[in-house]
C-alpha atoms as a PDB file:
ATOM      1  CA  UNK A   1       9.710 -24.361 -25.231  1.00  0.00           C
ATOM      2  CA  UNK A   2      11.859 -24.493 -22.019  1.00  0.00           C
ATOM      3  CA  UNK A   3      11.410 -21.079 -20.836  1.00  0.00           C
ATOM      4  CA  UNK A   4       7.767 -21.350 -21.962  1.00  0.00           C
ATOM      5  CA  UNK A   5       7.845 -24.212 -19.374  1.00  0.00           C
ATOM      6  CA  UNK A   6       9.861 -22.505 -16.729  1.00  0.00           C
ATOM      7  CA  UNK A   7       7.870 -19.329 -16.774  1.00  0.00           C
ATOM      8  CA  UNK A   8       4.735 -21.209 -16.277  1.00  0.00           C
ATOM      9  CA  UNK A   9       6.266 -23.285 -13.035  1.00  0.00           C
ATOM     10  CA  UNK A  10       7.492 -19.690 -11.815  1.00  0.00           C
ATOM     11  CA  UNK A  11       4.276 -18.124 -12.128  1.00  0.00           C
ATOM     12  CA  UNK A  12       2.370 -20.974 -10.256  1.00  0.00           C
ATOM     13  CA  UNK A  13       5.002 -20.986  -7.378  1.00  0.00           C
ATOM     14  CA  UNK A  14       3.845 -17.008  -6.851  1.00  0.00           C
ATOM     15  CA  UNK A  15       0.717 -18.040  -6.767  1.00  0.00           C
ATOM     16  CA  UNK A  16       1.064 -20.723  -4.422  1.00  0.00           C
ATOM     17  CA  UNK A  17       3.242 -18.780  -2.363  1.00  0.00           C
ATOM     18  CA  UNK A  18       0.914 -15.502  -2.325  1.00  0.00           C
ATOM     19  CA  UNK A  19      -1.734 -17.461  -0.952  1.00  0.00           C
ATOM     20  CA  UNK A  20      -0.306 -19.499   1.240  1.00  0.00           C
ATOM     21  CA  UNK A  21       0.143 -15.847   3.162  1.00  0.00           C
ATOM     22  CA  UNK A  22      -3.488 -16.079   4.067  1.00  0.00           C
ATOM     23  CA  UNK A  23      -3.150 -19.663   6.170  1.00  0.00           C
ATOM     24  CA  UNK A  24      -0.293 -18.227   8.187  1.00  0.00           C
ATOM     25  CA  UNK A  25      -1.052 -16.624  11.191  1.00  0.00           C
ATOM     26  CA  UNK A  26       1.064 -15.020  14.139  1.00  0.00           C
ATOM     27  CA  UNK A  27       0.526 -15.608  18.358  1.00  0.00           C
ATOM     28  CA  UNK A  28      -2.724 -14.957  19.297  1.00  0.00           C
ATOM     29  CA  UNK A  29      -2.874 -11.752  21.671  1.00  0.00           C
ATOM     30  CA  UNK A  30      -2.705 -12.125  25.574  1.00  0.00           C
ATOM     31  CA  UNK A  31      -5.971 -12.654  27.677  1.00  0.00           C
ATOM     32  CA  UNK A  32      -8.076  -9.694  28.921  1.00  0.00           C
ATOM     33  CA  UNK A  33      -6.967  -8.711  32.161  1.00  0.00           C
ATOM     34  CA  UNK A  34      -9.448 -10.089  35.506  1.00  0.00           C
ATOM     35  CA  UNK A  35     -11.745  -7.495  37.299  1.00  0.00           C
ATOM     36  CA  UNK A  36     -12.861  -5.789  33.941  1.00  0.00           C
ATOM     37  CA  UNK A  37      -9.816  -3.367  33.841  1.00  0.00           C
ATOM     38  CA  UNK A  38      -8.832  -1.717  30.647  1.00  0.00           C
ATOM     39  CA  UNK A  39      -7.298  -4.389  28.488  1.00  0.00           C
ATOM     40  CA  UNK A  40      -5.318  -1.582  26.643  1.00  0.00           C
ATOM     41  CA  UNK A  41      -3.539  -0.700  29.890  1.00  0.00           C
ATOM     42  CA  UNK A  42      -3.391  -3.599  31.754  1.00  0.00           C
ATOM     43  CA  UNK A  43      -2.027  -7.032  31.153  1.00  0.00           C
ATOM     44  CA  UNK A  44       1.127  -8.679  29.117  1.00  0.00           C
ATOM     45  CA  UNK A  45       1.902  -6.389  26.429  1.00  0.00           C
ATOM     46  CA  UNK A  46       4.635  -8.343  24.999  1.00  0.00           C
ATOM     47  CA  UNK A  47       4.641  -9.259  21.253  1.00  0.00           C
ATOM     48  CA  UNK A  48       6.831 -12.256  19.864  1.00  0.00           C
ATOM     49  CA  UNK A  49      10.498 -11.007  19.600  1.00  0.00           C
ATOM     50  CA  UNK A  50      12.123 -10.460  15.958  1.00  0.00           C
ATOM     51  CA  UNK A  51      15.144  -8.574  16.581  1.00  0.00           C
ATOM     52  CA  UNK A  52      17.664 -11.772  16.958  1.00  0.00           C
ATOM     53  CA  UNK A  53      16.572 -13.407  14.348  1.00  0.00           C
ATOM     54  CA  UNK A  54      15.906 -10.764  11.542  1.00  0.00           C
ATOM     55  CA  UNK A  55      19.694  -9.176  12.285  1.00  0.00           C
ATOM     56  CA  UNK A  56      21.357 -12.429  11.885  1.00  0.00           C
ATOM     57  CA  UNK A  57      18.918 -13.288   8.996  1.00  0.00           C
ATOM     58  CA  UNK A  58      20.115 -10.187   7.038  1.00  0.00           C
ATOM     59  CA  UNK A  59      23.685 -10.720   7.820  1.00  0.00           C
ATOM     60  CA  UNK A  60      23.492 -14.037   6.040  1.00  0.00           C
ATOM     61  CA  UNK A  61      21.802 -12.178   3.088  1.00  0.00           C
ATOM     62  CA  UNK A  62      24.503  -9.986   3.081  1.00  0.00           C
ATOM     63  CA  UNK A  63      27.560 -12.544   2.885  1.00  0.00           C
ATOM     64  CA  UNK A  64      26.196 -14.500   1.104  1.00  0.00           C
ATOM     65  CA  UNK A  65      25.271 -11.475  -1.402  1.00  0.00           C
ATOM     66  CA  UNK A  66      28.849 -10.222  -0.992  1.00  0.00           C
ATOM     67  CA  UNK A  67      30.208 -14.189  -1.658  1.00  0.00           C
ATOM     68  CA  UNK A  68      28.777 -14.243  -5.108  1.00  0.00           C
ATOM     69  CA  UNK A  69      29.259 -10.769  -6.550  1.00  0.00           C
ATOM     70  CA  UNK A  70      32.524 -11.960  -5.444  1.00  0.00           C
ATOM     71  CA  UNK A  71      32.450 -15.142  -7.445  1.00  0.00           C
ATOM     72  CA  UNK A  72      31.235 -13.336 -10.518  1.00  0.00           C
ATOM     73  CA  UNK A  73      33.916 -10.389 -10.140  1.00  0.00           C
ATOM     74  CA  UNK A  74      36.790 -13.283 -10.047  1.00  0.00           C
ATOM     75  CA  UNK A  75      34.570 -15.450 -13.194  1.00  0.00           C
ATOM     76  CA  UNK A  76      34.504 -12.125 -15.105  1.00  0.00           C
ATOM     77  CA  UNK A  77      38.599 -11.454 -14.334  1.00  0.00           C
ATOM     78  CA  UNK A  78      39.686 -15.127 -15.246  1.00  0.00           C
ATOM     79  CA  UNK A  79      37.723 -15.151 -18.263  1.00  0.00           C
ATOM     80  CA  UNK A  80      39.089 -11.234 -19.582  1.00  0.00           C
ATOM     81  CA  UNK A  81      42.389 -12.343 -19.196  1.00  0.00           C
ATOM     82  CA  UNK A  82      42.174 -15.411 -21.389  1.00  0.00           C
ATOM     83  CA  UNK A  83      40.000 -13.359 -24.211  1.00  0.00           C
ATOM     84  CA  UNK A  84      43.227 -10.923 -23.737  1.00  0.00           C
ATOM     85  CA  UNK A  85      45.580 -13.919 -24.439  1.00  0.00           C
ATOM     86  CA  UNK A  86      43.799 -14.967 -27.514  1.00  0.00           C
ATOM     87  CA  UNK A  87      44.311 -11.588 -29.061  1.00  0.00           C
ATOM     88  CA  UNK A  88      47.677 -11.209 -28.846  1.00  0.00           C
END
């Protein structure tokens, strides 16, 4: 009944989370340029930076990644050794 239970709670969080997508919304663009120029060529062209961020962002994922396959490599060694004990 527990999974039954915990598959239900994950399916709503999708939801919730899927459609929360559509009330978040990035910068709005720059102003037209003044004198009628062509707003294509003209004017502030810069968008919000994401570089910083997303590299250090990954490089989080990936020690913390590394940390636990880590964890479960030295879990999976301490706990073959003492089956290994038990047999002999």
């Amino acid at each position: 009944m527990k999974t039954f239970e915990a598959t239900i709670i994950k399916i709503c969080l999708i939801i919730l989370l899927a459609g929360a997508a559509f009330l978040v919304f990035s910068q709005p663009p720059p102003p037209p340029p003044q004198g009628g120029g062509n707003p294509r060529t003209e004017g502030n062209r810069n968008g919000a930076p994401i570089d910083g961020g997303l590299g250090i962002l990954l490089a989080m994922g990936a020690a913390y990644g590394g940390k636990k396959l880590y964890q479960a490599y030295k879990k999976k060694k301490e706990t073959g050794e003492e089956e290994s004990d038990k047999t002999t």
